[in-house]
N, C-alpha and C. Protein backbone atom coordinates (compact mmCIF):
# COMPACT_ATOMS: atom_id res chain seq x y z
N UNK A 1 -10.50 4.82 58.66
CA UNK A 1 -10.43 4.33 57.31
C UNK A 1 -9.01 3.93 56.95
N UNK A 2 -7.88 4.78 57.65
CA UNK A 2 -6.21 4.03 57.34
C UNK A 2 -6.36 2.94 57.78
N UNK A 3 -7.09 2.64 58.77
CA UNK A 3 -6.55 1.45 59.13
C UNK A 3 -7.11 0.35 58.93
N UNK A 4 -8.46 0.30 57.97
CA UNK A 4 -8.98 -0.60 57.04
C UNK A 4 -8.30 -0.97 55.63
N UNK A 5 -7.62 0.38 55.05
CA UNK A 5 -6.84 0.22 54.21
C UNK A 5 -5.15 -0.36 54.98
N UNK A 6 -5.21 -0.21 55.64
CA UNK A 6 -3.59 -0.96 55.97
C UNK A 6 -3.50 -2.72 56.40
N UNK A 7 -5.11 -2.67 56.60
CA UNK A 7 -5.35 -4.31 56.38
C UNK A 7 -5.62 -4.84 55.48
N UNK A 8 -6.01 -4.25 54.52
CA UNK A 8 -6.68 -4.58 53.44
C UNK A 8 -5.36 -4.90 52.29
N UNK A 9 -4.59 -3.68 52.55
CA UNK A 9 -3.35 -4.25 52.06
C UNK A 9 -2.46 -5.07 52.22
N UNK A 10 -2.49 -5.51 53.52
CA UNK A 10 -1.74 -6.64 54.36
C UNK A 10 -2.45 -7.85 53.82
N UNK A 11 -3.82 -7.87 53.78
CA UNK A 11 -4.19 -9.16 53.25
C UNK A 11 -4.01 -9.39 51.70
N UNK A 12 -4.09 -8.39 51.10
CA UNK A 12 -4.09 -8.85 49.39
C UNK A 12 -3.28 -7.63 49.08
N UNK A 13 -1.53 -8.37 49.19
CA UNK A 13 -0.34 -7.63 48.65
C UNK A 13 -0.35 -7.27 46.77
N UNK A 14 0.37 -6.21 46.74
CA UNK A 14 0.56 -5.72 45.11
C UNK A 14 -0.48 -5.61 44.78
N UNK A 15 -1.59 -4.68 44.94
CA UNK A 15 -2.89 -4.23 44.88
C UNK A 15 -1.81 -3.45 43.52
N UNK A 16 -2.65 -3.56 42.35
CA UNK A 16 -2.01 -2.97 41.07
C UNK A 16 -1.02 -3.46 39.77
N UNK A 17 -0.70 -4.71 40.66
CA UNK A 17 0.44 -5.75 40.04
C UNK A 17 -0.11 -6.31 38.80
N UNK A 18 0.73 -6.64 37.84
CA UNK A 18 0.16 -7.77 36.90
C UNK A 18 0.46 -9.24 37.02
N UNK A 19 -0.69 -9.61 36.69
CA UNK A 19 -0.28 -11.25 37.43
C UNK A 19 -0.05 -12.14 36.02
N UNK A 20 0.95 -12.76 35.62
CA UNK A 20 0.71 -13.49 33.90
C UNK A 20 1.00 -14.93 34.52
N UNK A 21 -0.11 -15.31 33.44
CA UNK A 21 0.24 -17.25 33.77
C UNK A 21 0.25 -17.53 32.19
N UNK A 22 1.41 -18.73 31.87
CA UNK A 22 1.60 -18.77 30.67
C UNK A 22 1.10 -20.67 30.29
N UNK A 23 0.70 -20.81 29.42
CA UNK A 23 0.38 -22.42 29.26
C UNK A 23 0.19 -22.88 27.69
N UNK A 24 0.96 -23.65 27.97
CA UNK A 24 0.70 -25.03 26.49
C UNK A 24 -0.64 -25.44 26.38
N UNK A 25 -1.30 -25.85 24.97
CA UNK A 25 -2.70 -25.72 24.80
C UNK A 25 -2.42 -26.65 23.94
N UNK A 26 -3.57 -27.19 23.43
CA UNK A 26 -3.81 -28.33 21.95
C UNK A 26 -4.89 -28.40 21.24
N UNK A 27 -5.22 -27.87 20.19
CA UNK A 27 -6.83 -28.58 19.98
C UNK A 27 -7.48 -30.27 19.61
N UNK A 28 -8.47 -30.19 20.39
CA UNK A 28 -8.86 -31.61 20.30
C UNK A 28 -8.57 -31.88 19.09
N UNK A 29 -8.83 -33.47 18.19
CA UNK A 29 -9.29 -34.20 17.03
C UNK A 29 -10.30 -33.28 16.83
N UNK A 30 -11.11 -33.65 17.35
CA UNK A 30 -12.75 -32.79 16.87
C UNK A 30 -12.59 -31.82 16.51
N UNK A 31 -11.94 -30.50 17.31
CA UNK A 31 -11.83 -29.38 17.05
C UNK A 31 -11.11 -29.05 15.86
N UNK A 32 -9.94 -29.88 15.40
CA UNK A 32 -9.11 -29.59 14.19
C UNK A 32 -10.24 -29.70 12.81
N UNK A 33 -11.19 -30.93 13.47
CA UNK A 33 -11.63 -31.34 11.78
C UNK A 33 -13.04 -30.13 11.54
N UNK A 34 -13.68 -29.75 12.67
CA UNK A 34 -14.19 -28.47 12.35
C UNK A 34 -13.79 -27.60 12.17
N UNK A 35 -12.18 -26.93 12.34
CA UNK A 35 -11.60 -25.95 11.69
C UNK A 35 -11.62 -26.24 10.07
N UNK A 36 -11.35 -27.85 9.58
CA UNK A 36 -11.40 -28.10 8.45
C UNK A 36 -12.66 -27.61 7.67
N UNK A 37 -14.22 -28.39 8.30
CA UNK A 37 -15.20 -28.08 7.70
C UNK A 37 -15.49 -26.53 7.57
N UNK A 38 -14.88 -25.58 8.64
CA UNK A 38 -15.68 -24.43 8.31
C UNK A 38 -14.95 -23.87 7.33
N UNK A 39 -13.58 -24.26 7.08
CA UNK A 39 -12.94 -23.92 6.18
C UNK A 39 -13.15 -23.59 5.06
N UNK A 40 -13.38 -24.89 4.63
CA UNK A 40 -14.61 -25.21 3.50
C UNK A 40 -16.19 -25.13 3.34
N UNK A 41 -16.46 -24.38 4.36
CA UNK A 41 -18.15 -23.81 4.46
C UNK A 41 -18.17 -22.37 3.87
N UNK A 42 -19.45 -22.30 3.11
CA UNK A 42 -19.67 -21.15 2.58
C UNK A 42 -19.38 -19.50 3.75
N UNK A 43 -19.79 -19.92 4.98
CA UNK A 43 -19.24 -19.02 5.47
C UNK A 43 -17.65 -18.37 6.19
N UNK A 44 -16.44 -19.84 5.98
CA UNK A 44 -15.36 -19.40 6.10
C UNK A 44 -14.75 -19.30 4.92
N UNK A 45 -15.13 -19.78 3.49
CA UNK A 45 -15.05 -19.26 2.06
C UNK A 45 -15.03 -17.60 2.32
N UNK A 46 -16.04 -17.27 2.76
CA UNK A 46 -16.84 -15.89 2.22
C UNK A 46 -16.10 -14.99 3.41
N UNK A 47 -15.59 -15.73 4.76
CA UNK A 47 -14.53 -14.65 5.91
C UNK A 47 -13.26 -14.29 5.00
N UNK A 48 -12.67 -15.28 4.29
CA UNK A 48 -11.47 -15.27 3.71
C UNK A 48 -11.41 -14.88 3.17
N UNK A 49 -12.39 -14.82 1.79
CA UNK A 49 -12.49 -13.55 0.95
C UNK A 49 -12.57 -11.95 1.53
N UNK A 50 -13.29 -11.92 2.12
CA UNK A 50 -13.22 -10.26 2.65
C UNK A 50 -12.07 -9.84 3.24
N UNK A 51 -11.46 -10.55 3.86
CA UNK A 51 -10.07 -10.24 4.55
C UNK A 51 -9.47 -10.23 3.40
N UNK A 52 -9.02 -11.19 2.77
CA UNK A 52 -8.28 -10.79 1.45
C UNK A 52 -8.25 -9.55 0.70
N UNK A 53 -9.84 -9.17 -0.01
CA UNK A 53 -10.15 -8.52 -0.33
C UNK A 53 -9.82 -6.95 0.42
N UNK A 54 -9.86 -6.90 1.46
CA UNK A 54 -9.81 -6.03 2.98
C UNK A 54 -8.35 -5.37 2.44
N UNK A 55 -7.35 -6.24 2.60
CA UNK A 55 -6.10 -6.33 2.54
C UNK A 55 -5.67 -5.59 1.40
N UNK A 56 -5.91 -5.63 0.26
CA UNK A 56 -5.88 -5.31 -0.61
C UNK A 56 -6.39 -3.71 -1.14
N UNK A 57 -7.63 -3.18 -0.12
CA UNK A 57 -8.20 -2.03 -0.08
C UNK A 57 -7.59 -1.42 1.02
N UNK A 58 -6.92 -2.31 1.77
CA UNK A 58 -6.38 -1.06 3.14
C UNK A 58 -4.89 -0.67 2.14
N UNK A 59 -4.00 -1.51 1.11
CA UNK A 59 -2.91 -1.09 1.08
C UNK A 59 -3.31 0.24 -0.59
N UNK A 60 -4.35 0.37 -0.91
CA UNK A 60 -4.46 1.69 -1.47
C UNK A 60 -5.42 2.60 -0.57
N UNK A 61 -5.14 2.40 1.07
CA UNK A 61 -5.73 3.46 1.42
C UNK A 61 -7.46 3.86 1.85
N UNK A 62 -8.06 2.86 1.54
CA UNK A 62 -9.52 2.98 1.70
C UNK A 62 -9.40 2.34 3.48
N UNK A 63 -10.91 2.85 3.59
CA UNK A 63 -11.29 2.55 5.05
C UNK A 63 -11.97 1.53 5.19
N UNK A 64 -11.83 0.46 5.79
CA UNK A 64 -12.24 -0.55 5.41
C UNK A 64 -12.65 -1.50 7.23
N UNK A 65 -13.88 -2.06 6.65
CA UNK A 65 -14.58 -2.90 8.18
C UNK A 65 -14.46 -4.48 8.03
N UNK A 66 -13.77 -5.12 8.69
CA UNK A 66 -13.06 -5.00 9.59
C UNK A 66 -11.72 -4.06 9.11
N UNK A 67 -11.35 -3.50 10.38
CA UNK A 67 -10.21 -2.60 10.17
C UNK A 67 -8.66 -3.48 9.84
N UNK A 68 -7.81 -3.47 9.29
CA UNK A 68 -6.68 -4.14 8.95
C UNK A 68 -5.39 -3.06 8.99
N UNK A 69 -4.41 -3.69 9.64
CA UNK A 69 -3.16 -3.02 9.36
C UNK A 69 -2.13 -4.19 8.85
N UNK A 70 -0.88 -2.86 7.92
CA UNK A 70 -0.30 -4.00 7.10
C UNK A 70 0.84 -3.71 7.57
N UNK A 71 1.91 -4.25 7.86
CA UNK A 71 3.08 -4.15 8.59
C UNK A 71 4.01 -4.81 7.83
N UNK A 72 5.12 -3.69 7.70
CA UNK A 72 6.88 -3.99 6.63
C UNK A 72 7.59 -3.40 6.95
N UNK A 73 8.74 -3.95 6.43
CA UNK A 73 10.28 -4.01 6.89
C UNK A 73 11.05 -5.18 6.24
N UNK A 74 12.03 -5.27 6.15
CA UNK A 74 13.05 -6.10 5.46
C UNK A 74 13.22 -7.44 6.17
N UNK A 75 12.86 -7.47 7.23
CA UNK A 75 13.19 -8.89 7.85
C UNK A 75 12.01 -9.35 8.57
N UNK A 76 10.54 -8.71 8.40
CA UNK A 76 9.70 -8.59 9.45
C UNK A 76 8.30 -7.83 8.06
N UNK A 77 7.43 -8.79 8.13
CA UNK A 77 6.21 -8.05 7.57
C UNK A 77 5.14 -8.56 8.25
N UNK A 78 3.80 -8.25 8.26
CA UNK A 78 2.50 -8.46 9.10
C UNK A 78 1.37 -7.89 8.76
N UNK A 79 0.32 -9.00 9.20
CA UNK A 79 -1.14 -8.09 8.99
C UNK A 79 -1.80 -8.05 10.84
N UNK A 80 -2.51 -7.37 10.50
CA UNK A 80 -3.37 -7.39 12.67
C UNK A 80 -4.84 -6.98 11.66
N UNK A 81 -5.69 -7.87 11.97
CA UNK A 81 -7.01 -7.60 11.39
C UNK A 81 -7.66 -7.09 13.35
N UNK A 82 -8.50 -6.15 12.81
CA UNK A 82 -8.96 -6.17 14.14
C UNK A 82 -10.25 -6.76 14.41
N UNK A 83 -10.80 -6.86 15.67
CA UNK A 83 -12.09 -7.46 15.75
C UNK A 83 -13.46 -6.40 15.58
N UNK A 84 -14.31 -6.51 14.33
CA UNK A 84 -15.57 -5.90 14.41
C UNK A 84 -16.20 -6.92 13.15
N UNK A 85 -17.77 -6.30 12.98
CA UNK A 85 -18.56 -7.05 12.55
C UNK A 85 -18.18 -6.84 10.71
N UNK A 86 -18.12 -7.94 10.60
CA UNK A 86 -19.21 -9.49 10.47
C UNK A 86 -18.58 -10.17 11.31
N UNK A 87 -17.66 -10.08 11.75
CA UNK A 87 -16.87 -11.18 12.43
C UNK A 87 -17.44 -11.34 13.65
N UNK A 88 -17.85 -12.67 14.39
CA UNK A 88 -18.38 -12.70 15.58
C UNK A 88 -17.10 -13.40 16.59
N UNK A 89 -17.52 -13.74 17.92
CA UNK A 89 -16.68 -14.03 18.45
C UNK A 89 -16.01 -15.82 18.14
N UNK A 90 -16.99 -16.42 17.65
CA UNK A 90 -17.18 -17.87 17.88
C UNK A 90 -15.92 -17.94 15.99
N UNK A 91 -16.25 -17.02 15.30
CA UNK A 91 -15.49 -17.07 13.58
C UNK A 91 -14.38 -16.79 14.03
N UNK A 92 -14.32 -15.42 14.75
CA UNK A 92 -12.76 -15.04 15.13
C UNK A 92 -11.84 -16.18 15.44
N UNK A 93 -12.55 -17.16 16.30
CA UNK A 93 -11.40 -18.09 16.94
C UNK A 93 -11.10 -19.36 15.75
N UNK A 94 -12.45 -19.48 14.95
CA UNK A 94 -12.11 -20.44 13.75
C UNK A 94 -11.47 -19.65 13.07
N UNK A 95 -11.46 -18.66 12.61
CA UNK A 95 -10.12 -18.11 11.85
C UNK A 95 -8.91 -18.22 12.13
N UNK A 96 -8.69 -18.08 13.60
CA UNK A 96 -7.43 -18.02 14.03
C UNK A 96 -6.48 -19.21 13.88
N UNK A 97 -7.38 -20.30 14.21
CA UNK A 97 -7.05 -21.60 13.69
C UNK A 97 -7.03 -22.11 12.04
N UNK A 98 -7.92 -21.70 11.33
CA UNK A 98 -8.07 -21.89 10.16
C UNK A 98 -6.63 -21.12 9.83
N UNK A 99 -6.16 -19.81 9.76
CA UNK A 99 -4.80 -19.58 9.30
C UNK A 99 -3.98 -19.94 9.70
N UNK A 100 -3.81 -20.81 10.65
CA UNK A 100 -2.64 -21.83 11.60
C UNK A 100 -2.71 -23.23 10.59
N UNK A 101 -4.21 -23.78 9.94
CA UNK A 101 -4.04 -24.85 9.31
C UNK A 101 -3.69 -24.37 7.96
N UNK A 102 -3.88 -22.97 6.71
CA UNK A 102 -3.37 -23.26 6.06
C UNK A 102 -2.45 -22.68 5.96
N UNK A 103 -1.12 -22.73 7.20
CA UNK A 103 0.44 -22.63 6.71
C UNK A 103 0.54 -24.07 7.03
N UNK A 104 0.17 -24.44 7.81
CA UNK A 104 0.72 -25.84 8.07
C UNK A 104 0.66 -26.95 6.57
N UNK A 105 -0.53 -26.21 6.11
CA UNK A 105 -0.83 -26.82 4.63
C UNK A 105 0.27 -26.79 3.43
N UNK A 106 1.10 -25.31 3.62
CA UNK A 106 1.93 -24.62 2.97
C UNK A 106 3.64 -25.52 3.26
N UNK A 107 3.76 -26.41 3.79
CA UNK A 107 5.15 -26.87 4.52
C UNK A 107 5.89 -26.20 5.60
N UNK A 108 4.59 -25.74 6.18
CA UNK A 108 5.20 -25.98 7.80
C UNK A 108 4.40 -26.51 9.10
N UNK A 109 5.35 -26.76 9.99
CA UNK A 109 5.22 -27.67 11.17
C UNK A 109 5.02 -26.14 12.62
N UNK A 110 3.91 -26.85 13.11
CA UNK A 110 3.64 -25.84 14.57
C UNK A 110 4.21 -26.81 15.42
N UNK A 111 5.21 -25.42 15.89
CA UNK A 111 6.33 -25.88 17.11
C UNK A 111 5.79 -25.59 18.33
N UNK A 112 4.77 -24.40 18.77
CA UNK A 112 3.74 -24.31 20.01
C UNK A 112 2.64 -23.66 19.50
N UNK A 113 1.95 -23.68 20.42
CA UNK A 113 0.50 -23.26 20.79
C UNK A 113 0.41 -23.41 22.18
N UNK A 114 0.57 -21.55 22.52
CA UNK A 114 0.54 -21.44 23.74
C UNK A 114 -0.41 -20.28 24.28
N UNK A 115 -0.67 -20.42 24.91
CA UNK A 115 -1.87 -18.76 26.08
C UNK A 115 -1.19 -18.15 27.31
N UNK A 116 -1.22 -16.92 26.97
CA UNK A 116 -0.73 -16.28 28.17
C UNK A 116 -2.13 -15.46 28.12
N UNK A 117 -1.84 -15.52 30.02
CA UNK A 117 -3.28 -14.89 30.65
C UNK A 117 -2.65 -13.93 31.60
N UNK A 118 -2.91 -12.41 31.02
CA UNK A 118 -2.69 -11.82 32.16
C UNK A 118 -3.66 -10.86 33.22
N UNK A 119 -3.63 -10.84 34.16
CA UNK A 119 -4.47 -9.84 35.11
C UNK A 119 -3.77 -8.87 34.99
N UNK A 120 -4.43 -7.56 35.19
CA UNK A 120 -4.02 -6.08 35.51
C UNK A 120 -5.05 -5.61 36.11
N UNK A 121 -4.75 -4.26 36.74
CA UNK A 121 -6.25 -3.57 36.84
C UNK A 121 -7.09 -3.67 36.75
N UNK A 122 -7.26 -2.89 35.08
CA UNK A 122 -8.49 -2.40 34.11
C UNK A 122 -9.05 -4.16 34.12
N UNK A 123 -8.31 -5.27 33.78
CA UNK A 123 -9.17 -6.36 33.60
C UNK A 123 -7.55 -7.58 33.21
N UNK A 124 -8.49 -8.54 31.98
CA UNK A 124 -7.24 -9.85 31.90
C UNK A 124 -7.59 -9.54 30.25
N UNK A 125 -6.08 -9.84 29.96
CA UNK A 125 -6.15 -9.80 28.99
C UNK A 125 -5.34 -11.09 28.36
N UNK A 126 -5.80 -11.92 27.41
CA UNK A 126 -5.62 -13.25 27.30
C UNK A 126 -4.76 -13.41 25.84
N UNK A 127 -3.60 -13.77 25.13
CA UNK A 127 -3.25 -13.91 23.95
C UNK A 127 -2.72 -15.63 24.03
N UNK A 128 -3.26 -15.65 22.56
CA UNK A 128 -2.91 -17.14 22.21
C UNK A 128 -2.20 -16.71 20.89
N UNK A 129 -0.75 -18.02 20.94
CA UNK A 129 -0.19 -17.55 19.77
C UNK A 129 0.30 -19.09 19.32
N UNK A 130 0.23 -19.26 17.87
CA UNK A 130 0.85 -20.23 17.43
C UNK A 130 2.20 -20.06 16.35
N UNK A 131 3.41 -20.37 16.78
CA UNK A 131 4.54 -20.11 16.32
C UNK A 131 4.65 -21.30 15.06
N UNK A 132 5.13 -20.98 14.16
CA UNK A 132 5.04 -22.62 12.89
C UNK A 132 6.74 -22.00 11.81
N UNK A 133 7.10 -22.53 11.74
CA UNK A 133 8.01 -23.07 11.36
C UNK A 133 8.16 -23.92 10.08
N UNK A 134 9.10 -23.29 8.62
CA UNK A 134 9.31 -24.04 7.65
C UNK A 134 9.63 -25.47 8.04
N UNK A 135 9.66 -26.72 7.84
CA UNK A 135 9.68 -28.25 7.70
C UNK A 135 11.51 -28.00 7.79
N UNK A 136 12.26 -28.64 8.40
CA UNK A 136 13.79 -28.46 8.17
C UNK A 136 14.09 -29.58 6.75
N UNK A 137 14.97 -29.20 6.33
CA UNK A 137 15.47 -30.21 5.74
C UNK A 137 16.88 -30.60 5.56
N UNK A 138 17.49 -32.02 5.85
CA UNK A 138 18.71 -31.60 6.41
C UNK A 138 19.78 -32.17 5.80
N UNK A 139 18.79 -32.54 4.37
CA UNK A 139 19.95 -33.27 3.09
C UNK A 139 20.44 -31.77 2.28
N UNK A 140 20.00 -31.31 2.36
CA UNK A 140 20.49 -29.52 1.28
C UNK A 140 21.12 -29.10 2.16
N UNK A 141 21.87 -28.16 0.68
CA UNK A 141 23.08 -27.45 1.68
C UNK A 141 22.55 -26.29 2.67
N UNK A 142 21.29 -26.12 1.85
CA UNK A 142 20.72 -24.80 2.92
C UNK A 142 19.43 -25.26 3.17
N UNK A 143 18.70 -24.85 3.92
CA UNK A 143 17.13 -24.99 3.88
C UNK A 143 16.61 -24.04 3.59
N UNK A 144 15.26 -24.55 3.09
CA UNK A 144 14.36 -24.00 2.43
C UNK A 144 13.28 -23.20 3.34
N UNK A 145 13.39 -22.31 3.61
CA UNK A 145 12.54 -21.04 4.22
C UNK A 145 11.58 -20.79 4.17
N UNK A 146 11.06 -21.09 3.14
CA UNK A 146 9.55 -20.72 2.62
C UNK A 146 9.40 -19.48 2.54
N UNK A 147 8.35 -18.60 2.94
CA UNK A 147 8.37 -17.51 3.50
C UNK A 147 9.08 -16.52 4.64
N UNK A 148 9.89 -17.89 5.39
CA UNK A 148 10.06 -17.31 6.77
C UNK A 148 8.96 -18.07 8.14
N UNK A 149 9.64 -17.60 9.19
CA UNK A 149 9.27 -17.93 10.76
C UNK A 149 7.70 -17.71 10.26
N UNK A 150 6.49 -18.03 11.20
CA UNK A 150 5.21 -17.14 10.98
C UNK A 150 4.53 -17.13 12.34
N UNK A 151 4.43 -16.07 12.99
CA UNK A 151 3.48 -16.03 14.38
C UNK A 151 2.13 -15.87 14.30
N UNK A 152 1.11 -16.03 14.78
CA UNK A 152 -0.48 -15.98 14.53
C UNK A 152 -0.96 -15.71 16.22
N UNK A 153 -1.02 -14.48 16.31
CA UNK A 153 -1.55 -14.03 17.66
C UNK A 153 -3.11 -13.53 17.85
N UNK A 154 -4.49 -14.49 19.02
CA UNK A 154 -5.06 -13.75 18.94
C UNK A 154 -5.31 -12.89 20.32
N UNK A 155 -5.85 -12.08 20.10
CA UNK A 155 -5.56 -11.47 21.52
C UNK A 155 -7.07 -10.89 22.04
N UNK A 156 -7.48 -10.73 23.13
CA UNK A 156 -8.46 -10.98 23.90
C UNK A 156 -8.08 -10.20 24.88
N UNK A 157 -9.36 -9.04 24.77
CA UNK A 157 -9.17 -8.63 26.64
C UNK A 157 -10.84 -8.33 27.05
N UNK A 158 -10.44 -9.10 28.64
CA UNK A 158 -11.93 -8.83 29.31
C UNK A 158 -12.48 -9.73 28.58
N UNK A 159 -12.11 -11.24 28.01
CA UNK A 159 -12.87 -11.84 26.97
C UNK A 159 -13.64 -11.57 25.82
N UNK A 160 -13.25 -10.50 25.59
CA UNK A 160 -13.60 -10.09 24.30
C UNK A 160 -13.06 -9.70 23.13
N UNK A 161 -12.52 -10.41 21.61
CA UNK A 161 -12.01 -10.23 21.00
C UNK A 161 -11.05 -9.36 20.41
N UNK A 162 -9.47 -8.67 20.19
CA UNK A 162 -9.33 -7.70 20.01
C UNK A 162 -8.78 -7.51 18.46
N UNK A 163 -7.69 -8.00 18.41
CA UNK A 163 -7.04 -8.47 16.80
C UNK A 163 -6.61 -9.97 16.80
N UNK A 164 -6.79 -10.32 15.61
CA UNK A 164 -5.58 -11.42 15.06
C UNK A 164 -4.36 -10.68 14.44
N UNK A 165 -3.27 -10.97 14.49
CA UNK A 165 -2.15 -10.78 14.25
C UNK A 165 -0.82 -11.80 13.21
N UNK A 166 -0.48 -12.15 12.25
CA UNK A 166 0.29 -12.51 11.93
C UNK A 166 1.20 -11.74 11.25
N UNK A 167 2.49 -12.38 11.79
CA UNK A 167 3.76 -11.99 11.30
C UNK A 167 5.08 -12.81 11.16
N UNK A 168 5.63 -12.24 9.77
CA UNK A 168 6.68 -13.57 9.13
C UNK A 168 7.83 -12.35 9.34
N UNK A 169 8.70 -13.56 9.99
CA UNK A 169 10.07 -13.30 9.82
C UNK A 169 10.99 -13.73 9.69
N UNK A 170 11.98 -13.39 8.94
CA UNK A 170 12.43 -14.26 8.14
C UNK A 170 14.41 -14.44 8.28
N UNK A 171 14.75 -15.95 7.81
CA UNK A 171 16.29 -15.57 8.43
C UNK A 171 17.24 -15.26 7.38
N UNK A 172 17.95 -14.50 7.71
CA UNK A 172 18.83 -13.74 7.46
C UNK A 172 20.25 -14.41 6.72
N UNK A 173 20.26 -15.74 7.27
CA UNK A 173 21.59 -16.30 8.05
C UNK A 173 21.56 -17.34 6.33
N UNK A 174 22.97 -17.75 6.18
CA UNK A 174 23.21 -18.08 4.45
C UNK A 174 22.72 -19.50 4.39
N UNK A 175 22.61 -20.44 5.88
CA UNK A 175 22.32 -21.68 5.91
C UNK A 175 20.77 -21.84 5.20
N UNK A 176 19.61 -20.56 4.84
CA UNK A 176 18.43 -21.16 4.93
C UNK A 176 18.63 -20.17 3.18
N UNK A 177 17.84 -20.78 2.37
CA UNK A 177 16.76 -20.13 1.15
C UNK A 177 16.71 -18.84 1.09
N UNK A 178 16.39 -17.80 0.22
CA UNK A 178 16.02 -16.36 0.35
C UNK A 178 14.71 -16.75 0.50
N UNK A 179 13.93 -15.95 1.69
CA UNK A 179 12.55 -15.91 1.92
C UNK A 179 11.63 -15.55 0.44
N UNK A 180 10.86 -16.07 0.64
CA UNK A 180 9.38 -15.51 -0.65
C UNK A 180 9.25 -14.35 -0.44
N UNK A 181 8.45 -13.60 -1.23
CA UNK A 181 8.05 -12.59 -0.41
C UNK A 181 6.25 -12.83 0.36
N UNK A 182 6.21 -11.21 0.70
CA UNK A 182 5.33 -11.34 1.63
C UNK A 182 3.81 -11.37 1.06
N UNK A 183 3.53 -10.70 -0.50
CA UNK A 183 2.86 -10.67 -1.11
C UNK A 183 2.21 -12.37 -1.66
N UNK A 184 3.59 -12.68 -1.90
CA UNK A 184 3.29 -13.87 -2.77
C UNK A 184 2.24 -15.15 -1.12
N UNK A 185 3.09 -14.54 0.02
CA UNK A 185 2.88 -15.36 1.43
C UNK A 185 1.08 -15.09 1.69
N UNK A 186 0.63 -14.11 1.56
CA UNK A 186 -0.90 -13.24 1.79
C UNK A 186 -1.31 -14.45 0.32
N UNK A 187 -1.04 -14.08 -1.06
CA UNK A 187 -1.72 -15.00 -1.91
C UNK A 187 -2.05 -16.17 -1.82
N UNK A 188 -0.50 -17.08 -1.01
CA UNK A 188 -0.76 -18.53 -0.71
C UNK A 188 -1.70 -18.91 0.43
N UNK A 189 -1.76 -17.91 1.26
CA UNK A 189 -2.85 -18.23 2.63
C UNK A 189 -4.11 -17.79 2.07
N UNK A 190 -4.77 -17.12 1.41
CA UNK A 190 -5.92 -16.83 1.14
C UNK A 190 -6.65 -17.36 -0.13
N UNK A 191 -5.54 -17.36 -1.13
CA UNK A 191 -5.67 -18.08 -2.13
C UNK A 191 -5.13 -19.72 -2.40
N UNK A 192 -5.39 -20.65 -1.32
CA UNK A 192 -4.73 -22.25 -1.63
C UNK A 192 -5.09 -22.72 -2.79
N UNK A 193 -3.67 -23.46 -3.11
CA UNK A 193 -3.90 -24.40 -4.50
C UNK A 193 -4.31 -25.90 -4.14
């Protein structure tokens, strides 16, 4: 038997390793304008509300389905909704996109949309993240910040849904705006004018 295992290892090295492949992504035309419609469909109306709503009951403390965490700090705030029902797998990913279109709605520009895929062991675990960015502007003496940086991670293992993730952070540095806050940032994404 060593010496099935000493071939076995010879043929397929780093038995245990993690393997990551990282890649640039895009969504079709098509795909953008159905992020639009479900947007505006009674049933991504009615996702947005509960998360909102969600949000709002996790920060006095109630237990709440889907599960939500709220994440702060002075330069760094965040929500991670996790994946359970009502949410199915096919909403999860229109959400993920749907909150990518309304910051972009808000004055900012997505600088990537990228997937990292990694193997391990136990299985692969897959995250897609879209990084977006206030609009520069380069007639003012400073720019305008908006809220801050904003990341939108969803993450996937074994192909199966785990959290969405966003988080704003914000700069520091005297060239840009004082950031919004983070409250007012949750109102403008859930609540659009």
């Amino acid at each position: 038997m060593k010496f099935v295992d000493t071939i076995l290892k010879k043929l397929f090295p780093g038995n245990g390793e993690t393997y990551t492949h990282k890649e640039n992504f895009s969504q079709a035309d098509g795909e953008a304008v159905e992020i639009q419609d479900w947007m505006a469909s009674e049933e991504g109306r009615s996702i947005f509300e509960m998360i909102y709503k969600n949000y709002h009951l996790q920060k006095t403390g109630e237990e709440i389905t889907p599960e939500m965490h709220v994440f702060r700090s002075p330069y760094a705030n965040g929500i991670a909704i996790l994946y359970d029902l009502p949410l199915k797998t096919k909403t999860f990913s229109q959400l993920f996109f749907a909150f990518g279109q309304r910051i972009v709605d808000l004055g900012y520009e997505r600088v990537s949309l990228d997937r990292t895929i990694q193997e391990r062991d136990p299985g692969v675990n897959i995250t897609e993240k879209q990084y977006l960015k206030p609009k520069a502007t380069f007639k003012a003496d400073q720019t305008d910040q908006l809220f801050g940086n904003v990341a939108i991670e969803k993450v996937s293992v074994n192909h199966q849904p785990q959290m969405i993730k966003i988080l704003v952070t914000v700069y520091s540095d005297r060239l840009y705006t004082k950031a919004r806050s983070f409250d007012a940032f949750i109102e403008a994404i859930f609540n659009p004018q």
